[in-house]
C-alpha atoms as a PDB file:
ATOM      1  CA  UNK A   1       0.000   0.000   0.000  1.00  0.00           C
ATOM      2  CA  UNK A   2       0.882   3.581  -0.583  1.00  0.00           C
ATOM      3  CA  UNK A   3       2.384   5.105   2.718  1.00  0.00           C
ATOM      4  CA  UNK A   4       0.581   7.548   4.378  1.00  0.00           C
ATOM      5  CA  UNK A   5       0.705  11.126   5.125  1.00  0.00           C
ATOM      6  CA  UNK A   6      -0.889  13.305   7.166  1.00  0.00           C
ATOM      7  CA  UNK A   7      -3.189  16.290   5.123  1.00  0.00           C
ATOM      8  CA  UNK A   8      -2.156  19.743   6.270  1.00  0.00           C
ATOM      9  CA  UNK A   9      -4.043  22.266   4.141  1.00  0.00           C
ATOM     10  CA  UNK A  10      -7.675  23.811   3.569  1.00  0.00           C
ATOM     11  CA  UNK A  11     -10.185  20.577   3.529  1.00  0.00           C
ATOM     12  CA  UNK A  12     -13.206  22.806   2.074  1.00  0.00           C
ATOM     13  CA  UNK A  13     -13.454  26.438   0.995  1.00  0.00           C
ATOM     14  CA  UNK A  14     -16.777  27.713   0.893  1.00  0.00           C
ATOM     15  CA  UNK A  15     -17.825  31.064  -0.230  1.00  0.00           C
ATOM     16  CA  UNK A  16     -19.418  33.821   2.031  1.00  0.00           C
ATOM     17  CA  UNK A  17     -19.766  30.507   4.382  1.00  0.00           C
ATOM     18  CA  UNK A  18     -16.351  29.563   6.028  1.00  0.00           C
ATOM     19  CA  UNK A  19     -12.934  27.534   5.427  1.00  0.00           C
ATOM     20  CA  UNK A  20     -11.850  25.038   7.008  1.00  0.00           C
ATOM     21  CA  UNK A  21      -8.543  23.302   7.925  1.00  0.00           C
ATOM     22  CA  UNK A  22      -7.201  20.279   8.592  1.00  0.00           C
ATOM     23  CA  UNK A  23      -4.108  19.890  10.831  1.00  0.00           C
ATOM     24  CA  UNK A  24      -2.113  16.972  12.018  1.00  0.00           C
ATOM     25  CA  UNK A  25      -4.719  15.858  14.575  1.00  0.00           C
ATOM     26  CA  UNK A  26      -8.032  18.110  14.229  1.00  0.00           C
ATOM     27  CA  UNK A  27      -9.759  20.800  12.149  1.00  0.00           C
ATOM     28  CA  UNK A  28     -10.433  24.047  12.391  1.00  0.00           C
ATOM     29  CA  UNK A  29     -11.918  26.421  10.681  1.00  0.00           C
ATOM     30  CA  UNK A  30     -14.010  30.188  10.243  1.00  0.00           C
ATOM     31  CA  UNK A  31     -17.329  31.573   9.337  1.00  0.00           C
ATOM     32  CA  UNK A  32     -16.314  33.807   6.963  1.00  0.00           C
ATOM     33  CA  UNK A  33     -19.406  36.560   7.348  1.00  0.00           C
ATOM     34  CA  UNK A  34     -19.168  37.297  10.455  1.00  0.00           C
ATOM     35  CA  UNK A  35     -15.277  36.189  10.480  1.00  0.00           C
ATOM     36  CA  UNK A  36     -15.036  34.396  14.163  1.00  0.00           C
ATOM     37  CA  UNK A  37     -13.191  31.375  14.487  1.00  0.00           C
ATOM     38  CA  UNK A  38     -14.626  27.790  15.468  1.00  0.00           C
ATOM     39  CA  UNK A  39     -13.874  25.590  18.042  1.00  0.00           C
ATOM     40  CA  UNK A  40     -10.884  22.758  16.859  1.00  0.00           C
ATOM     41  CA  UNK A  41     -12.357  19.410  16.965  1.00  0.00           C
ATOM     42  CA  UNK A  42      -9.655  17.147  18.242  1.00  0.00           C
ATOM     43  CA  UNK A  43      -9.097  13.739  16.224  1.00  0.00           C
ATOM     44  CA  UNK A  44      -7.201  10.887  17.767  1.00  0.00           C
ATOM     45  CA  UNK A  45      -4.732  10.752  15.448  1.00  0.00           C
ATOM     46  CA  UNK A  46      -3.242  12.205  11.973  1.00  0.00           C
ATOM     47  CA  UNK A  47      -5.778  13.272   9.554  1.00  0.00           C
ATOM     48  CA  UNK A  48      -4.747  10.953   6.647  1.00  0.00           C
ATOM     49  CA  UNK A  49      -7.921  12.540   4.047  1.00  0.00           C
ATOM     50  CA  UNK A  50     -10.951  14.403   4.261  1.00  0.00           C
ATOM     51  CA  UNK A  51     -13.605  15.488   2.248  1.00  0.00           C
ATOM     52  CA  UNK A  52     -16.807  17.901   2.766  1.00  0.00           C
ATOM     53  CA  UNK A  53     -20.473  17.485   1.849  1.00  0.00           C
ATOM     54  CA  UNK A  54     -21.241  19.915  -1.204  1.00  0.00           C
ATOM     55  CA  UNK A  55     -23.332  21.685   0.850  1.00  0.00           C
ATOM     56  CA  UNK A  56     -20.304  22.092   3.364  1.00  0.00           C
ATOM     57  CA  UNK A  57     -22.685  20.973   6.571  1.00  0.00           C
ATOM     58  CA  UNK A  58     -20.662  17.663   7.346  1.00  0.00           C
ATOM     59  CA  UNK A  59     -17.070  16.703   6.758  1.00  0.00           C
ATOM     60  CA  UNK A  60     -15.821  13.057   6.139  1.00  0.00           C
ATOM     61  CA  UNK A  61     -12.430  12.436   7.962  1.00  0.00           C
ATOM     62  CA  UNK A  62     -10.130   9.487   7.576  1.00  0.00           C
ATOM     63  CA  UNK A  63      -7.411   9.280  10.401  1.00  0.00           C
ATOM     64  CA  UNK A  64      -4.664   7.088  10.058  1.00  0.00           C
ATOM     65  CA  UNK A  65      -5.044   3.371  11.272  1.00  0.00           C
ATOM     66  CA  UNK A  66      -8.757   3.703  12.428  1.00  0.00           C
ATOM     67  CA  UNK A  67     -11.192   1.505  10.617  1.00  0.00           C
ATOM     68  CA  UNK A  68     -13.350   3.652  10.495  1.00  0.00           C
ATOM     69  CA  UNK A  69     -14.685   7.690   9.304  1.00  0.00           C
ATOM     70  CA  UNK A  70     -14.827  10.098  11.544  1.00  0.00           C
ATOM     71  CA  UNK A  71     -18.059  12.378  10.837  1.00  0.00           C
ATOM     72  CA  UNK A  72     -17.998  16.206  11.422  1.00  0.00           C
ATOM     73  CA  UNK A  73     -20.890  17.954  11.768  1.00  0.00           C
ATOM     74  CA  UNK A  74     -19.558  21.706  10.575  1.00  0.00           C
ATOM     75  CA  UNK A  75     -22.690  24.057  12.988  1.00  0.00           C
ATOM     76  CA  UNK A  76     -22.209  21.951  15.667  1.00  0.00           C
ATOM     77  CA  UNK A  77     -18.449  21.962  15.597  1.00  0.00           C
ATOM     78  CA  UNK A  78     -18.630  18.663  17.056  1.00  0.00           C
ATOM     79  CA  UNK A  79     -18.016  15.244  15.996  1.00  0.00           C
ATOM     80  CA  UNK A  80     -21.888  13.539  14.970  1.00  0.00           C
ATOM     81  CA  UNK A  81     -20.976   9.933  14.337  1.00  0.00           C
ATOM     82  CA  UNK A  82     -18.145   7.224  12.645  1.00  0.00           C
ATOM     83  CA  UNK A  83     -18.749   5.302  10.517  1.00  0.00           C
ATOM     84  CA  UNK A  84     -17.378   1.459  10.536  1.00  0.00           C
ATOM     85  CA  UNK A  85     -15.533   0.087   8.009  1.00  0.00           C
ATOM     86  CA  UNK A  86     -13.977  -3.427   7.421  1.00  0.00           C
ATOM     87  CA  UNK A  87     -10.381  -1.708   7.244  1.00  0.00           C
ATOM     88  CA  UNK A  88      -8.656   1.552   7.433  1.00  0.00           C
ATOM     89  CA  UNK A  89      -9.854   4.122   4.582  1.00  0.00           C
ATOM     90  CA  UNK A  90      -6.406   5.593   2.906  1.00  0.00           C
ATOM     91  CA  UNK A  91      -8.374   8.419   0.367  1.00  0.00           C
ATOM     92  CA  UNK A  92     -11.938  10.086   0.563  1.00  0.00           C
ATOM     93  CA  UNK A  93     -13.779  10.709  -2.548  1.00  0.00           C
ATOM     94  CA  UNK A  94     -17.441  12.656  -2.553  1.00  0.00           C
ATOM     95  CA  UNK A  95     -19.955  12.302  -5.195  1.00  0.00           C
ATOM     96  CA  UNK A  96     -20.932  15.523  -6.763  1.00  0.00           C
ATOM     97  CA  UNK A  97     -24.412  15.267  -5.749  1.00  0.00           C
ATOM     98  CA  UNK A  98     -23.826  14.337  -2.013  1.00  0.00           C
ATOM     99  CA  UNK A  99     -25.492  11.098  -2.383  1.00  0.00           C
ATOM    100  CA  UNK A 100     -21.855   8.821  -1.653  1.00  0.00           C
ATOM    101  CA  UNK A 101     -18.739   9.188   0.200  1.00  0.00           C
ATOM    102  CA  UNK A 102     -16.190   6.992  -1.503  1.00  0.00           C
ATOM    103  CA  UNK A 103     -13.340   4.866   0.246  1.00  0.00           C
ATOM    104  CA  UNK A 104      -9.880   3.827  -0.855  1.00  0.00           C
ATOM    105  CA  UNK A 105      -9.278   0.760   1.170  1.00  0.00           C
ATOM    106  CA  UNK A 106      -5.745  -0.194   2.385  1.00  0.00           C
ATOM    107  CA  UNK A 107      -5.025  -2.597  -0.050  1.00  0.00           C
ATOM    108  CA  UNK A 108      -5.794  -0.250  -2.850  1.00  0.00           C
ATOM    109  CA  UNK A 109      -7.756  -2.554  -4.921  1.00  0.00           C
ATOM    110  CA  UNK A 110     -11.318  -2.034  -3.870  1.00  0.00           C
ATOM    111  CA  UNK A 111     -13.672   0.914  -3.267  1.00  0.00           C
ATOM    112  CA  UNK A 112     -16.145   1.150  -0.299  1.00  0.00           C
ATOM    113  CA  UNK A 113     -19.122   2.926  -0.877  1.00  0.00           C
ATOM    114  CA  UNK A 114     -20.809   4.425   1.982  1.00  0.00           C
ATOM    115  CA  UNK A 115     -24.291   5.995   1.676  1.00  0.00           C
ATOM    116  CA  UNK A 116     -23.884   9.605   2.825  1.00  0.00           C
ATOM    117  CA  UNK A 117     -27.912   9.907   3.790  1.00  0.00           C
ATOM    118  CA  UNK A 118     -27.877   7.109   6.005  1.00  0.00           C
ATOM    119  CA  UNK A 119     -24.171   7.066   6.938  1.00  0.00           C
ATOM    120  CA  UNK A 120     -23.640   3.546   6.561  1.00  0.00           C
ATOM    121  CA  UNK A 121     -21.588   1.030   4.603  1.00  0.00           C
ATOM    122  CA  UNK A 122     -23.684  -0.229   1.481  1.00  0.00           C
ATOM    123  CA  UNK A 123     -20.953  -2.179   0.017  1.00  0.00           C
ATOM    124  CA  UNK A 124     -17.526  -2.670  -1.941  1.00  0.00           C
ATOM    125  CA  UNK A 125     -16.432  -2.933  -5.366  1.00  0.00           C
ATOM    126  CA  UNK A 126     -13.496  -4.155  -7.231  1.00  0.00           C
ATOM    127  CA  UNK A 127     -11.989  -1.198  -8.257  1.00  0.00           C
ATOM    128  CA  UNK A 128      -8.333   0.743  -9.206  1.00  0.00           C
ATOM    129  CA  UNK A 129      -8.128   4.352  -7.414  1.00  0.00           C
ATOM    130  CA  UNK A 130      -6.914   7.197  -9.590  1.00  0.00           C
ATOM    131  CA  UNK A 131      -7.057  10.600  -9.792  1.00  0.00           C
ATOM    132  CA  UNK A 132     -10.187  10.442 -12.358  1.00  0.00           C
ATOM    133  CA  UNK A 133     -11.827   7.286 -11.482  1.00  0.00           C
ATOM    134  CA  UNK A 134     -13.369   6.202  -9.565  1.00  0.00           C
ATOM    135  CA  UNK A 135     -16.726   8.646  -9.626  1.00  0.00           C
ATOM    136  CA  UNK A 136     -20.079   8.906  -9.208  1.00  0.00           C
ATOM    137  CA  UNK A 137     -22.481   9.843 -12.190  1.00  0.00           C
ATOM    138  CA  UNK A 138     -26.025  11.710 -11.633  1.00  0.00           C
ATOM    139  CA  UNK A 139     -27.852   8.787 -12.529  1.00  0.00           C
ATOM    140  CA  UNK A 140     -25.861   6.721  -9.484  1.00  0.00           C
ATOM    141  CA  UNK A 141     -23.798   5.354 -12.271  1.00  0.00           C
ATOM    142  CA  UNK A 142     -20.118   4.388 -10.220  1.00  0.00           C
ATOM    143  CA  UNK A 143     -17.221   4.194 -12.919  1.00  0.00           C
ATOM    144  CA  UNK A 144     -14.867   2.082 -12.060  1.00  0.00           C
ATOM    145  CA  UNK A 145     -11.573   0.825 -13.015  1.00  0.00           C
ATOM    146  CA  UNK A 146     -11.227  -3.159 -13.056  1.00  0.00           C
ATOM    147  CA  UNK A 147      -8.315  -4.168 -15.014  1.00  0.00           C
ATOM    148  CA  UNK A 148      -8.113  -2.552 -18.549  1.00  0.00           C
ATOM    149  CA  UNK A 149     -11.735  -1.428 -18.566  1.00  0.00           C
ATOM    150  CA  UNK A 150     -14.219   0.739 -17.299  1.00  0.00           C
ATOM    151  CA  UNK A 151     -17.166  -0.096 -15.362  1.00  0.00           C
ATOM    152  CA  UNK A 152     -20.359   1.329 -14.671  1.00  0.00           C
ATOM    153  CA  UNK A 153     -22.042  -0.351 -11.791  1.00  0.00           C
ATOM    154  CA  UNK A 154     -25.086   0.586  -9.744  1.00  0.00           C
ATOM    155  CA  UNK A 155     -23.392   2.340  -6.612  1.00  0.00           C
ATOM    156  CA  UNK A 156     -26.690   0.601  -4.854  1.00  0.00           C
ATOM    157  CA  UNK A 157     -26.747  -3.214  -5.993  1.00  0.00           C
ATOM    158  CA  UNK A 158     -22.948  -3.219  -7.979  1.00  0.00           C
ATOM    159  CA  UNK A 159     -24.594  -4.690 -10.760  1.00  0.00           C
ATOM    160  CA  UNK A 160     -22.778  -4.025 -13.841  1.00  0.00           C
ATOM    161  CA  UNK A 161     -24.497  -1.651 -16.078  1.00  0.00           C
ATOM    162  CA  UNK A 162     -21.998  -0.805 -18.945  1.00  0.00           C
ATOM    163  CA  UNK A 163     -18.499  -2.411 -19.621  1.00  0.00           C
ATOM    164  CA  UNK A 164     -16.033   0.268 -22.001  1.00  0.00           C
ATOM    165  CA  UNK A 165     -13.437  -2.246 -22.953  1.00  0.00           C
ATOM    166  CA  UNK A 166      -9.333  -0.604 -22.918  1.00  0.00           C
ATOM    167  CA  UNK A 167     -11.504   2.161 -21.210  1.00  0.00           C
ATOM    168  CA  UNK A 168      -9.097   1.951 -18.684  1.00  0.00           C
ATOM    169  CA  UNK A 169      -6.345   3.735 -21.140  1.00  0.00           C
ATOM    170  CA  UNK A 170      -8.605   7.008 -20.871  1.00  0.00           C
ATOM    171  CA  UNK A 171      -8.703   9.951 -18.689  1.00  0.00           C
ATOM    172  CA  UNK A 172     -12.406  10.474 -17.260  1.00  0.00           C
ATOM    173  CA  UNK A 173     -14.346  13.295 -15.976  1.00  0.00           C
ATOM    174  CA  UNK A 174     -17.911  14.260 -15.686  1.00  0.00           C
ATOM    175  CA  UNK A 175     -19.319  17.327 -17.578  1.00  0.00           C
ATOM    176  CA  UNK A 176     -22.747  18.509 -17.014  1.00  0.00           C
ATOM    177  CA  UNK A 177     -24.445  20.694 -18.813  1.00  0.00           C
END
């Protein structure tokens, strides 16, 4: 597996609403109207990803060797709830829409998807982790990478919906209009 390192840096940067930060072992952050400061939540250990709601009210936290992701609740300042996992998440990924929360695994060869609404696990798929793929379509389409193709599953069932053979040798990326 990849090693690890700590995130230092701005985890979410929202308009008129407020930044916030991610340290070696909490976050921090501001409410950039009225510009005050918010309290640091403490984490147990090194913040290894995280990864905001689009809406900025929650923030998904991996810390290093916990299986599990730590759940931020942004008004509150306080955190809501963790989520269990089989093994440690090593990279965060959020689906556009807010619907999923997407886990690298340690062994790097499988994605957990984890059902942002409901906070809970609803399963794992076989699947490479790049920097385009895996993601989330509008239509709850997850493209995946699974040896020299691309994947669309259902991010619900993981049925297979579409298979784009050598699709693998692309570079993705989701365009609305």
């Amino acid at each position: 597996p990849p090693a690890l390192r700590p995130v230092a840096g701005f985890v979410c940067a929202e308009a008129g609403v407020g930044l916030t930060s991610a340290g070696d072992s909490g976050l921090t952050g501001g409410r950039t109207r009225e510009l005050v400061r918010t309290k640091t939540i403490k984490l147990r250990a090194a913040i290894v990803d995280a990864t905001p709601t689009p809406s900025g009210e929650r923030i998904f936290v991996a810390v290093q060797g916990r299986k599990d992701v730590t759940v931020i609740d942004r008004y509150a300042e306080s955190i809501s709830q963790t989520i269990t996992l089989p093994d440690a998440p090593t990279a965060l990924r959020m689906d556009p829409d807010g619907r999923y929360l997407l886990a690298r695994t340690t062994g790097g060869d499988s994605v957990r998807i984890i059902a942002v609404g409901t906070a809970r696990l609803i399963g794992t798929v076989r699947s490479a982790w790049r920097a385009d793929l895996p993601l989330v379509a509008p239509d709850g389409g997850l493209a995946v990478v699974q040896d020299n193709d691309v994947v669309i599953v259902d991010a619900e069932t993981h049925r297979e919906r579409m298979r784009y053979l050598a699709g693998a040798a692309d570079l993705w990326a989701l365009i609305r209009w």
